[in-house]
C-alpha atoms as a PDB file:
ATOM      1  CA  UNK A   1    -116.506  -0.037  32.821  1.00  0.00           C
ATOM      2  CA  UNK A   2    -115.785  -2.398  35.452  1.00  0.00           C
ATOM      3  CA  UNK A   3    -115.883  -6.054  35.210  1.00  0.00           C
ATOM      4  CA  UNK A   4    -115.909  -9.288  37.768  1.00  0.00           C
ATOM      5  CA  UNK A   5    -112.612 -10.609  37.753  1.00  0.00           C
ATOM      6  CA  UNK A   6    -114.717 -13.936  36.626  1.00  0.00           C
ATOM      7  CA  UNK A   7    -115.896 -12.041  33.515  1.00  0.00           C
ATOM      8  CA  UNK A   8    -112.252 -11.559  32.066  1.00  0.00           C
ATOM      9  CA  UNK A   9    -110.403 -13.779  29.765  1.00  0.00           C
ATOM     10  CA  UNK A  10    -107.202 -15.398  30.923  1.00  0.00           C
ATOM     11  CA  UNK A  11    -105.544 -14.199  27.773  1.00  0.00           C
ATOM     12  CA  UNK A  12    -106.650 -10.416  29.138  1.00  0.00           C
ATOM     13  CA  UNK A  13    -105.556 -10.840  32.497  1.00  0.00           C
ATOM     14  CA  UNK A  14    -102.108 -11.909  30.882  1.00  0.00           C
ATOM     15  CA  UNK A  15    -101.919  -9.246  28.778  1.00  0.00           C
ATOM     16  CA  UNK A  16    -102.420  -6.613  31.507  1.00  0.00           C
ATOM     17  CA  UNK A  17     -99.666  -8.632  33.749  1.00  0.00           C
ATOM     18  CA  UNK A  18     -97.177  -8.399  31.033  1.00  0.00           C
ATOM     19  CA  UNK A  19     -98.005  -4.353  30.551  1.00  0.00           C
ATOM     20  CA  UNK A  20     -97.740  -3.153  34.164  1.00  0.00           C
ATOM     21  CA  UNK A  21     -94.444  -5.676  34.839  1.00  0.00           C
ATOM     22  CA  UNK A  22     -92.397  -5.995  32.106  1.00  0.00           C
ATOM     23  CA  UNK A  23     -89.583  -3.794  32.294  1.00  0.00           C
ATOM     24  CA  UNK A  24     -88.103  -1.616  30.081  1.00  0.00           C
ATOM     25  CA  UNK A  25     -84.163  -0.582  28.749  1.00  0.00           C
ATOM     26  CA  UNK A  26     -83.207   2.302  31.310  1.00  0.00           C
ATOM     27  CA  UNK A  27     -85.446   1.165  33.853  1.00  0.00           C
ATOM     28  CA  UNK A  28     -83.699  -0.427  37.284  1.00  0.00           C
ATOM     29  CA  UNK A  29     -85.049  -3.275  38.799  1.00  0.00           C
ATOM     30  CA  UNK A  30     -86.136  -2.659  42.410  1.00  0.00           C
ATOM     31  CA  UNK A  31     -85.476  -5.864  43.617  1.00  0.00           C
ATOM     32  CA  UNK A  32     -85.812  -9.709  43.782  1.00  0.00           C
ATOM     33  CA  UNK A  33     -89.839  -9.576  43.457  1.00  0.00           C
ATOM     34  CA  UNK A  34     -89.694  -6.670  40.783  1.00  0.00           C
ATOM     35  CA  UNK A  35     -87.575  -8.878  38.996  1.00  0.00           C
ATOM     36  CA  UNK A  36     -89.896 -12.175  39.526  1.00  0.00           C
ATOM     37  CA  UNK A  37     -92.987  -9.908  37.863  1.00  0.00           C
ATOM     38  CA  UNK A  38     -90.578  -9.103  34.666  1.00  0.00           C
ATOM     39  CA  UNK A  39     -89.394 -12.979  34.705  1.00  0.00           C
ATOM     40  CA  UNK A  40     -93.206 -13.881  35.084  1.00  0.00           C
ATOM     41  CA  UNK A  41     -93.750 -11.532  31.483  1.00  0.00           C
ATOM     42  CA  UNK A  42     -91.468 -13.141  29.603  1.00  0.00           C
ATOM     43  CA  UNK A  43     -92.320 -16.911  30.481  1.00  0.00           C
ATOM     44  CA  UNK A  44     -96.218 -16.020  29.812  1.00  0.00           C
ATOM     45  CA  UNK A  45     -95.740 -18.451  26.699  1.00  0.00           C
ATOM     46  CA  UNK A  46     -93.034 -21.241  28.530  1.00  0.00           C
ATOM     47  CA  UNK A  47     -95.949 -22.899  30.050  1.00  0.00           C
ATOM     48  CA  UNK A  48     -95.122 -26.400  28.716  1.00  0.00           C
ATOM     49  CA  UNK A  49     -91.634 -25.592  28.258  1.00  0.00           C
ATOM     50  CA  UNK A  50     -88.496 -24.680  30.317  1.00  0.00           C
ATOM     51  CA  UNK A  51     -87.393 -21.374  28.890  1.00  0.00           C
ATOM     52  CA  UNK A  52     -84.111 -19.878  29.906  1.00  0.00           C
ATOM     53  CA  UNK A  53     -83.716 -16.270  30.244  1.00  0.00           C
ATOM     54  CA  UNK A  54     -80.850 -13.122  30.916  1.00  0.00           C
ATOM     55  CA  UNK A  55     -81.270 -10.109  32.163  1.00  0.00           C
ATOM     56  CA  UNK A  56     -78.507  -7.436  31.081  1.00  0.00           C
ATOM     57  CA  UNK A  57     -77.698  -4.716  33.374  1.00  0.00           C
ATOM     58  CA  UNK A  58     -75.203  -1.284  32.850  1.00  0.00           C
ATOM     59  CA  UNK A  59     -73.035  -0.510  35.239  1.00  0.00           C
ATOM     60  CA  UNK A  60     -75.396   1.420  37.084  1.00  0.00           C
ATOM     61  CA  UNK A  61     -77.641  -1.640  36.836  1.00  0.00           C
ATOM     62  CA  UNK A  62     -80.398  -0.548  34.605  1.00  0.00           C
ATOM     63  CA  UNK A  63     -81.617  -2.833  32.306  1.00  0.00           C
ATOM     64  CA  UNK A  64     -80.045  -2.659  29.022  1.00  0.00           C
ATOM     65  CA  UNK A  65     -82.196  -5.441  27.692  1.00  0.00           C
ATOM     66  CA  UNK A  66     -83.662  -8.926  28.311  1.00  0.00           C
ATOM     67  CA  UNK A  67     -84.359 -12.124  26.471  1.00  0.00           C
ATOM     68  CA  UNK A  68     -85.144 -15.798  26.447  1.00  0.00           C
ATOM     69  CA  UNK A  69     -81.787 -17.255  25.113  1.00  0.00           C
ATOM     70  CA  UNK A  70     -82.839 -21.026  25.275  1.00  0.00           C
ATOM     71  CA  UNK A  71     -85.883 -23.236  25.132  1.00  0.00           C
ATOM     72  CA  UNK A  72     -86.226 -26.772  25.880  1.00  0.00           C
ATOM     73  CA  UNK A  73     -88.671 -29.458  26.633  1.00  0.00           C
ATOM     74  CA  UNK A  74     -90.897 -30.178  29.722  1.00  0.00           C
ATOM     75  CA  UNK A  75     -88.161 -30.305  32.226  1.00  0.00           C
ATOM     76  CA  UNK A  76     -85.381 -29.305  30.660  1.00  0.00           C
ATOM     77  CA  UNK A  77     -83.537 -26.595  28.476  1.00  0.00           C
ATOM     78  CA  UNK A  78     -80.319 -27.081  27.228  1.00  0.00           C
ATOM     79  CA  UNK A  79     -77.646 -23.966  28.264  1.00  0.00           C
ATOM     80  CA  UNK A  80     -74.454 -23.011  26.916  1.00  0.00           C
ATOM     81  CA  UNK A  81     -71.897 -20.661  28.715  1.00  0.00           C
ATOM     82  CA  UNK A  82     -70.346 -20.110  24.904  1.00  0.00           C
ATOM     83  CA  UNK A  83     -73.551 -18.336  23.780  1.00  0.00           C
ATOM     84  CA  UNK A  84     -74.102 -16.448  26.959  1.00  0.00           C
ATOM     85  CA  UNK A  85     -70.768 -15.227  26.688  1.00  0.00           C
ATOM     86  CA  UNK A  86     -71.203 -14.197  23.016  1.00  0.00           C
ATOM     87  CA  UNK A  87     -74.912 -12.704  23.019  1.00  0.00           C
ATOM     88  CA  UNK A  88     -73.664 -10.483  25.712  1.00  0.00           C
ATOM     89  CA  UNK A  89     -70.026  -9.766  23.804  1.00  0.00           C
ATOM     90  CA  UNK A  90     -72.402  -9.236  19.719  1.00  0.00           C
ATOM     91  CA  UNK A  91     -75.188  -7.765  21.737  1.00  0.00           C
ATOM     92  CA  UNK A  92     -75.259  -6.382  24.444  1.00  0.00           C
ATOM     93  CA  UNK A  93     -71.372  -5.003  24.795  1.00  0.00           C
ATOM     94  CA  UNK A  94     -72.204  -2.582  27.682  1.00  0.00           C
ATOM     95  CA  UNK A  95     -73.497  -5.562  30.359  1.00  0.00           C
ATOM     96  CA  UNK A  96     -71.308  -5.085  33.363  1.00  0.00           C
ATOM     97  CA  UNK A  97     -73.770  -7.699  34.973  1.00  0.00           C
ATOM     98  CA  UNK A  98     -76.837  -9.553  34.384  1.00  0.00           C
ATOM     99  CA  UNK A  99     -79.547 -11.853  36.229  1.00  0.00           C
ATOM    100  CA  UNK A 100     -79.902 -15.153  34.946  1.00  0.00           C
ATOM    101  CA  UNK A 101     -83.070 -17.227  35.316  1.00  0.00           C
ATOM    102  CA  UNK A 102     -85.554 -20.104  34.130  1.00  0.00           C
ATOM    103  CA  UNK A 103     -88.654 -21.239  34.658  1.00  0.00           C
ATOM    104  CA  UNK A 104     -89.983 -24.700  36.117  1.00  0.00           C
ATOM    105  CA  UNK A 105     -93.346 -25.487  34.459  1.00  0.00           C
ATOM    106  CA  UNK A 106     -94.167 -28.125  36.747  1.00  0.00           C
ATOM    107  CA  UNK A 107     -94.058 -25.444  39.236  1.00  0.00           C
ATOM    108  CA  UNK A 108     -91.485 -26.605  41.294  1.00  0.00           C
ATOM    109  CA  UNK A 109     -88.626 -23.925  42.052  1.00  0.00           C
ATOM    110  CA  UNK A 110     -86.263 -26.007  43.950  1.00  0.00           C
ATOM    111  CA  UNK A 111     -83.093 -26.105  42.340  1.00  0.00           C
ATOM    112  CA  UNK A 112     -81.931 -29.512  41.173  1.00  0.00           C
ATOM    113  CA  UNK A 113     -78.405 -30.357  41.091  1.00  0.00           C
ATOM    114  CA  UNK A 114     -77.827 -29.265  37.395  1.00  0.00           C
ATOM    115  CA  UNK A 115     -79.229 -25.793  37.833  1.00  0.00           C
ATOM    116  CA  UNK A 116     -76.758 -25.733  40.752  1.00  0.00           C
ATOM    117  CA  UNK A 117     -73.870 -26.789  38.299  1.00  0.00           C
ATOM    118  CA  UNK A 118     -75.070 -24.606  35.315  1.00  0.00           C
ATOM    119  CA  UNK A 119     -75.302 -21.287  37.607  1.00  0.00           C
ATOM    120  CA  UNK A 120     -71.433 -22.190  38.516  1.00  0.00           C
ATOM    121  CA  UNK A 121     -70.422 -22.722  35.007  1.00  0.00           C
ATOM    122  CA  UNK A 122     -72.470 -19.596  34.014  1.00  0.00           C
ATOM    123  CA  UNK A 123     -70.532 -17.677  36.962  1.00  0.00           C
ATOM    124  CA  UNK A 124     -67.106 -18.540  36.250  1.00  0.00           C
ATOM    125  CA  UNK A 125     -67.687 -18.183  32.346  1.00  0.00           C
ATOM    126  CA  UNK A 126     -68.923 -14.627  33.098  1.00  0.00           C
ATOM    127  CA  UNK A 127     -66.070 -14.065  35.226  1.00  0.00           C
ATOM    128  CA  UNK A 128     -63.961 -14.668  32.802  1.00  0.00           C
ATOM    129  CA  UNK A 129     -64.734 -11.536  30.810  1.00  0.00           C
ATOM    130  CA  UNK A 130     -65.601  -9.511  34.117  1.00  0.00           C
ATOM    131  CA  UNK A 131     -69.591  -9.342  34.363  1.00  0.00           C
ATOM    132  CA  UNK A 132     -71.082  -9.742  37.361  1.00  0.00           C
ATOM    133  CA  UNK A 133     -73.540 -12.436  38.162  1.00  0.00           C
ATOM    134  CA  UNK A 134     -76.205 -10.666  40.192  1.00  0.00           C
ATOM    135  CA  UNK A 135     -78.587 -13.932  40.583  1.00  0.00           C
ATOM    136  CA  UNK A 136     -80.183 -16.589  39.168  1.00  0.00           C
ATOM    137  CA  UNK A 137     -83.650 -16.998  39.860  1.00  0.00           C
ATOM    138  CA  UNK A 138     -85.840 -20.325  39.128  1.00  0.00           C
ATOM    139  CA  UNK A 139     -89.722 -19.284  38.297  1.00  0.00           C
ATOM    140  CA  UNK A 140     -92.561 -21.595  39.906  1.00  0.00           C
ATOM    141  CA  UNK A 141     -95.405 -21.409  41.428  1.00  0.00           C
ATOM    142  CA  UNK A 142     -92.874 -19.027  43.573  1.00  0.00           C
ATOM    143  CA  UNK A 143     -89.466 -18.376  42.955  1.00  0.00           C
ATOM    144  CA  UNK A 144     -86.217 -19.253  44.099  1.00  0.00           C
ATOM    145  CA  UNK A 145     -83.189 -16.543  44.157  1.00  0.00           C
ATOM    146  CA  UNK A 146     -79.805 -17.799  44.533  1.00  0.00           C
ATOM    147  CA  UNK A 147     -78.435 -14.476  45.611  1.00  0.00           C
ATOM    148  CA  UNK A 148     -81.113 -14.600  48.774  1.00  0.00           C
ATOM    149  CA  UNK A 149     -80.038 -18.047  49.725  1.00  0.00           C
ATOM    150  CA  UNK A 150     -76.116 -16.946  49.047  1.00  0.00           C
ATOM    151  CA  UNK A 151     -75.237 -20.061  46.748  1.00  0.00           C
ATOM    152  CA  UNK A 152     -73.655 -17.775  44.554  1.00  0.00           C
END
C-alpha cells in the first residue's frame, strides 16, 4: 500500500528514520554522513533540548554501543570529562575510541567557543587513558565534523 508522503504522520516518518539509520553493536560506521543519520536517531526526542551524545568504538572501530550521556536546556548541556572517562572505564571497557557529538536545536552547527574548549578537554581527558578521539560532530540543520575541518 503506498501512500503520499503528505498522507504520513511525522511521528511515522520518524520512526522509519530511526529503523533504517540507527546503528547497531558490531556494525562499523561508514563514515561522517553514516554517522550524522545514527546521531540524527538518537536526538529524534532533543528537539528543545541540547543532548550530548558518545559513540564507542572497538579497536577495529565497530560500534560497541552508543548513548546520550547529558541533557541540558535550549542552548546548552552541561559536560563532564570525569563521567566520560568513567561510563567508558564501568561500561564500555573495550572502547579504544569513540565519536563524540551534540546537537544544536536552534539549528545552528557552528561551533561556539565552548564546544571548541569542551572537545579539547574531552581529547586530552581521553588521552589520558589512551582512547582515541575520532570526532566530534555538532547536529543542525547540517552538521559540523571536527575531524573534516582538522580542529582536532
Amino acid at each position: 500500500m503506498e501512500h503520499k508522503l503528505e498522507q504520513v504522520s511525522d511521528d511515522r516518518i520518524r520512526e522509519e528514520f530511526v529503523k533504517r539509520f540507527t546503528i547497531q553493536a558490531g556494525d562499523k560506521l561508514g563514515g561522517v554522513s553514516a554517522s550524522v543519520n545514527h546521531l540524527r536517531s538518537m536526538f529524534k526526542d532533543s528537539q528543545y533540548q541540547e543532548s550530548f551524545a558518545i559513540i564507542y568504538l572497538n579497536t577495529q572501530h565497530e560500534v560497541l554501543g552508543s548513548q546520550i550521556l547529558f541533557t541540558g536546556s535550549l542552548d546548552t548541556a552541561a559536560v563532564y570529562p570525569r563521567e566520560v572517562i568513567r561510563t567508558i572505564l564501568m561500561d564500555y571497557p573495550g572502547t579504544k575510541a569513540v565519536i563524540l557529538a551534540h546537537n544544536h536545536p536552534s539549528g545552528n552547527n557552528t561551533p561556539s567557543l565552548s564546544d571548541e574548549k569542551i572537545t579539547a578537554k574531552l581529547k586530552s581527558a581521553l588521552g589520558t587513558i589512551d582512547i582515541d578521539l575520532l570526532d566530534h560532530i555538532i547536529v543542525g540543520n547540517d552538521f559540523y565534523s571536527f575531524a573534516d575541518h582538522q580542529k582536532l
